[in-house]
Protein backbone atom coordinates (compact mmCIF):
# COMPACT_ATOMS: atom_id res chain seq x y z
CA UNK A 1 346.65 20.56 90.68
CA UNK A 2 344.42 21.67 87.66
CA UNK A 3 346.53 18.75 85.88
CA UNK A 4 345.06 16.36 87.99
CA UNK A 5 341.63 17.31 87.95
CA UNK A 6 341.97 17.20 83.84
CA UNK A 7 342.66 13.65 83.78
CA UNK A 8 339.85 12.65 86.08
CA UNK A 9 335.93 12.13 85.29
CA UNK A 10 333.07 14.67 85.84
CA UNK A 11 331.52 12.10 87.68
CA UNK A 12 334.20 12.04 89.89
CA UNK A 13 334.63 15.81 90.40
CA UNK A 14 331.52 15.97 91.27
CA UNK A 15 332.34 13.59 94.27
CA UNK A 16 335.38 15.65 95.21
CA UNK A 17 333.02 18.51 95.21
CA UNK A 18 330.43 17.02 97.60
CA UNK A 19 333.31 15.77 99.99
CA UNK A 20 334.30 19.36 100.10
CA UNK A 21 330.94 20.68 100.34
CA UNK A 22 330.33 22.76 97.33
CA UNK A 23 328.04 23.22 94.66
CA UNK A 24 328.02 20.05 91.65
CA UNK A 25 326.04 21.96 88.98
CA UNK A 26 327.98 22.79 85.86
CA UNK A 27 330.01 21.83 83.37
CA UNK A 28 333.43 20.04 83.54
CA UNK A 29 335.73 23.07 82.93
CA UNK A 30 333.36 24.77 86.35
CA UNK A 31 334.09 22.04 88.29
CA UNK A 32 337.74 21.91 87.71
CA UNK A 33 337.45 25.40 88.77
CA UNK A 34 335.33 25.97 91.56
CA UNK A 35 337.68 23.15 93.08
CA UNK A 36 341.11 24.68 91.90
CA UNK A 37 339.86 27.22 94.09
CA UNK A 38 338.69 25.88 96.61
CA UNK A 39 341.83 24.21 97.10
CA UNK A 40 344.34 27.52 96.85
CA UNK A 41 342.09 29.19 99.65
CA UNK A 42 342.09 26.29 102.13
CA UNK A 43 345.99 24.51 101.52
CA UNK A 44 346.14 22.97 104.88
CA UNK A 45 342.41 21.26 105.26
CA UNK A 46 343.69 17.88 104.80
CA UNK A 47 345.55 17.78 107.82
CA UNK A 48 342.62 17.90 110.22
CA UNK A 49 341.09 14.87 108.85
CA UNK A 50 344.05 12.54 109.88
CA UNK A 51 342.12 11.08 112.18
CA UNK A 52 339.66 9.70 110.38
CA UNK A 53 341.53 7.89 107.65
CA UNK A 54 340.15 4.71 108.41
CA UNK A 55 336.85 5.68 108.53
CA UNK A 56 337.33 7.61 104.92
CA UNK A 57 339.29 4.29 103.71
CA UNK A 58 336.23 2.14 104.32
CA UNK A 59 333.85 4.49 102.98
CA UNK A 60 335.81 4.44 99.83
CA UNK A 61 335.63 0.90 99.97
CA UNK A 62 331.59 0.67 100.27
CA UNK A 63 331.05 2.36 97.25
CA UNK A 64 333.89 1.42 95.34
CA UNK A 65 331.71 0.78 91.61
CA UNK A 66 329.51 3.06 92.41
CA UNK A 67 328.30 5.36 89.60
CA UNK A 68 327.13 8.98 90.73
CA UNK A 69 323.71 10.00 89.59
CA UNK A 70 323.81 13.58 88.25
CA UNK A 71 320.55 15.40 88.76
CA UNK A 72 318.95 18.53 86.94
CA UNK A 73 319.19 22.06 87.10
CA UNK A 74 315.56 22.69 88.05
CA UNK A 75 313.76 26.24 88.46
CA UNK A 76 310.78 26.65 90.91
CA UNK A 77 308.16 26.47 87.96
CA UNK A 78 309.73 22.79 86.90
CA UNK A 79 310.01 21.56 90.58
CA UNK A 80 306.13 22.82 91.38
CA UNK A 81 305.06 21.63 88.26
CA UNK A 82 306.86 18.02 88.83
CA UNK A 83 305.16 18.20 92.47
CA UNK A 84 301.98 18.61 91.27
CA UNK A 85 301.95 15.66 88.98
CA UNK A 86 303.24 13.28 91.93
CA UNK A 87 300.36 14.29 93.37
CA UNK A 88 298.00 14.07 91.26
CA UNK A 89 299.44 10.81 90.33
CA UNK A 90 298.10 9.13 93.41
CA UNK A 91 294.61 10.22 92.75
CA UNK A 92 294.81 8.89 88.99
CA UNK A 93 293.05 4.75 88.90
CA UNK A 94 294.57 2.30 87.56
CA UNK A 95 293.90 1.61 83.78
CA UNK A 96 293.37 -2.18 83.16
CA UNK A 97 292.06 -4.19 80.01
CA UNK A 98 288.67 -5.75 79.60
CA UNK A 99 289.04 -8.85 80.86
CA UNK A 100 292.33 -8.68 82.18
CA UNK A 101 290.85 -10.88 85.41
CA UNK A 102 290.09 -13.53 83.28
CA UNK A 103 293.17 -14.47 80.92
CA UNK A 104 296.79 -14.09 82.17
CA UNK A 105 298.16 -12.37 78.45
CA UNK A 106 295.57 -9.32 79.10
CA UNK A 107 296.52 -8.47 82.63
CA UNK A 108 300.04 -8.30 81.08
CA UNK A 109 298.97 -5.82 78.14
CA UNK A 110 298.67 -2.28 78.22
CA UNK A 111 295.44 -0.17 78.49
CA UNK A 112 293.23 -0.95 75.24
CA UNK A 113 289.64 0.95 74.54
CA UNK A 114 286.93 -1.28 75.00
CA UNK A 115 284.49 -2.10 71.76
CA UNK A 116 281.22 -3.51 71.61
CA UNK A 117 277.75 -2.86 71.95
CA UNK A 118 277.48 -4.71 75.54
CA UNK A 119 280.73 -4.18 76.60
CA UNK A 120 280.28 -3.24 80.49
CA UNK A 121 283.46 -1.61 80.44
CA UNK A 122 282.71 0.90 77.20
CA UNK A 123 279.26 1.40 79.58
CA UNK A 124 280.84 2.31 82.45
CA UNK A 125 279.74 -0.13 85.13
CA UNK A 126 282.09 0.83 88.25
CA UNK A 127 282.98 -2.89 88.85
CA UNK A 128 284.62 -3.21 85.51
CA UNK A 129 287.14 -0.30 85.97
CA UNK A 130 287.81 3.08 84.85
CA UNK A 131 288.31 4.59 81.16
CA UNK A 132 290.50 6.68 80.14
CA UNK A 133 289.56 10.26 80.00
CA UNK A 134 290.53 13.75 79.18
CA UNK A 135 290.66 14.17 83.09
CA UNK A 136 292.78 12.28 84.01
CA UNK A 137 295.30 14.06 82.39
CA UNK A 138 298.40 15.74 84.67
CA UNK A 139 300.18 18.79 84.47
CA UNK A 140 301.37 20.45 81.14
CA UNK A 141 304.44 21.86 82.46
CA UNK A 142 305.75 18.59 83.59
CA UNK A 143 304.76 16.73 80.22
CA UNK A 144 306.93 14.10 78.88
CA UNK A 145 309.73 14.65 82.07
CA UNK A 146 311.30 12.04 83.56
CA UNK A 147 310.56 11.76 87.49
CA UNK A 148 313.65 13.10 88.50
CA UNK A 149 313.02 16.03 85.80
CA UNK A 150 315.33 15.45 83.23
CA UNK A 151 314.24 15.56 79.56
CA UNK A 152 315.03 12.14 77.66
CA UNK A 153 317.11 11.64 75.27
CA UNK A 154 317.45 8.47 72.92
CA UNK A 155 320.86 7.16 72.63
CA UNK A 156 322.03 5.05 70.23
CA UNK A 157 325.86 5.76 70.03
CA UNK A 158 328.41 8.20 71.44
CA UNK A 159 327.79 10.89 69.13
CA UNK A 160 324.12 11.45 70.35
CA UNK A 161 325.75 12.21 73.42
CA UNK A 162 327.55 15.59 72.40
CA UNK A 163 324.99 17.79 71.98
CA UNK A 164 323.21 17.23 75.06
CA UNK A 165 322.84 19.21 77.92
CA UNK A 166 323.81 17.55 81.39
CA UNK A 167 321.96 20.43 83.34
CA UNK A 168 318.66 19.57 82.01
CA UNK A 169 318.73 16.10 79.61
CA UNK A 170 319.36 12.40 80.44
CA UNK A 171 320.76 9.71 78.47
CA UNK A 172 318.27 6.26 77.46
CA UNK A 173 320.14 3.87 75.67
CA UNK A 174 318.36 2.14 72.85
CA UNK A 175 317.40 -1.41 73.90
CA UNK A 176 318.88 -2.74 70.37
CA UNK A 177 322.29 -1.17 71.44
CA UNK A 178 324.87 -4.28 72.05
CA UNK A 179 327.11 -4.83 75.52
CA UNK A 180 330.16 -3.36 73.63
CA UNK A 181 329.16 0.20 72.70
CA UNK A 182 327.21 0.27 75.49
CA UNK A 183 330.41 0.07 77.35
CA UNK A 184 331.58 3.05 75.02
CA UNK A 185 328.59 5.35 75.84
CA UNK A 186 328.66 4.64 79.77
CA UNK A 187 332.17 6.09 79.79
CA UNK A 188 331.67 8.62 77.21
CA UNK A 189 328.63 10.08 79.35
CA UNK A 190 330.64 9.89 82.35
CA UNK A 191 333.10 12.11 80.87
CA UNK A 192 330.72 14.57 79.43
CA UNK A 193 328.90 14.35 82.83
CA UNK A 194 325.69 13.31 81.45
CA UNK A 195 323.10 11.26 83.51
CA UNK A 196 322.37 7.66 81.94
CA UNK A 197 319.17 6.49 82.69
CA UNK A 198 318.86 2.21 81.96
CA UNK A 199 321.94 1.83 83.22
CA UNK A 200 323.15 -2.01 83.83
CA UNK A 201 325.40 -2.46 86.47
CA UNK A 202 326.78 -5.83 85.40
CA UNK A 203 328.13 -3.83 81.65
């Protein structure tokens, strides 16, 4: 049975394991394990789900394609820490440049300081937006972490992808990266188990 499990992906492991109810964190050679023996202390389980093979059949069907998302080993200092920035996220303005009302290339920009002598903005006028300030700045802990709390990682081919750590770093493919290697990192990272974040579902 181990045999099996070898040839298969962690991404798909990880599905056996959630069918079967058990824990997905870990590395491939964990996985294989945990359900190696899961499967020598419960032999017969199988047979009580006869029933329901048509059920299972079109669920397998729905998500046929589908690509599981991995997510982080967190401790509670991370998970507070990426609470507390949600929140103070909602309480943080929006950051807009000086007369991004009036022409349709500023309102697409990013936040710029505003110069000038007269500028209402740079004066603070509360109808012309808010600055940015030291204050508005979120949690330290959380710093530079993706949403879901993974750290990311630029990837540009498949050897970026071996050192990584699927627990607690995510895969962001280079925008310059072509359709063809990108094809060669989506399956590599599936293999190591590692979480790709840009993802395209039409490569």
């Amino acid at each position: 049975m181990a045999e099996d499990y070898d040839t298969k992906t962690v991404a798909q492991l990880k599905e056996l394991l959630k069918e079967a109810g058990l824990p997905v964190s870990g590395k491939k050679d964990d996985l294989i394990a945990r359900l190696v023996e899961a499967s020598e202390a419960a032999p017969v389980a199988e047979a009580e789900d006869e029933a329901w093979d048509d059920e299972s059949d079109w669920e397998e069907e729905a998500v046929e394609g589908h690509v599981a998302k991995q997510k982080p080993v967190l401790d509670e200092d991370i998970k507070a820490a990426l609470s507390l920035r949600a929140e103070q996220k909602k309480l943080t303005p929006s950051f807009r440049r000086t007369e991004w009302f009036r022409y349709k290339r500023l309102s697409r920009s990013g936040w710029r300081a505003p110069h000038g002598m007269d500028s209402k903005q740079r004066r603070n006028y509360k109808y012309r937006g808010s600055l940015v300030r030291v204050g508005h700045g979120k949690v330290a802990t959380a710093r530079g972490l993706h949403p879901s709390g993974f750290q990311e990682v630029m990837v540009q081919n498949t050897t970026d992808l071996e050192p990584m750590d699927p627990e607690t770093q995510a895969a962001r493919v280079g925008r310059s990266v072509g359709g063809r290697k990108r094809e060669y990192i989506y399956s590599r990272a599936d293999e190591l188990g590692i979480r790709v974040l840009n993802r395209r579902r039409d490569v």
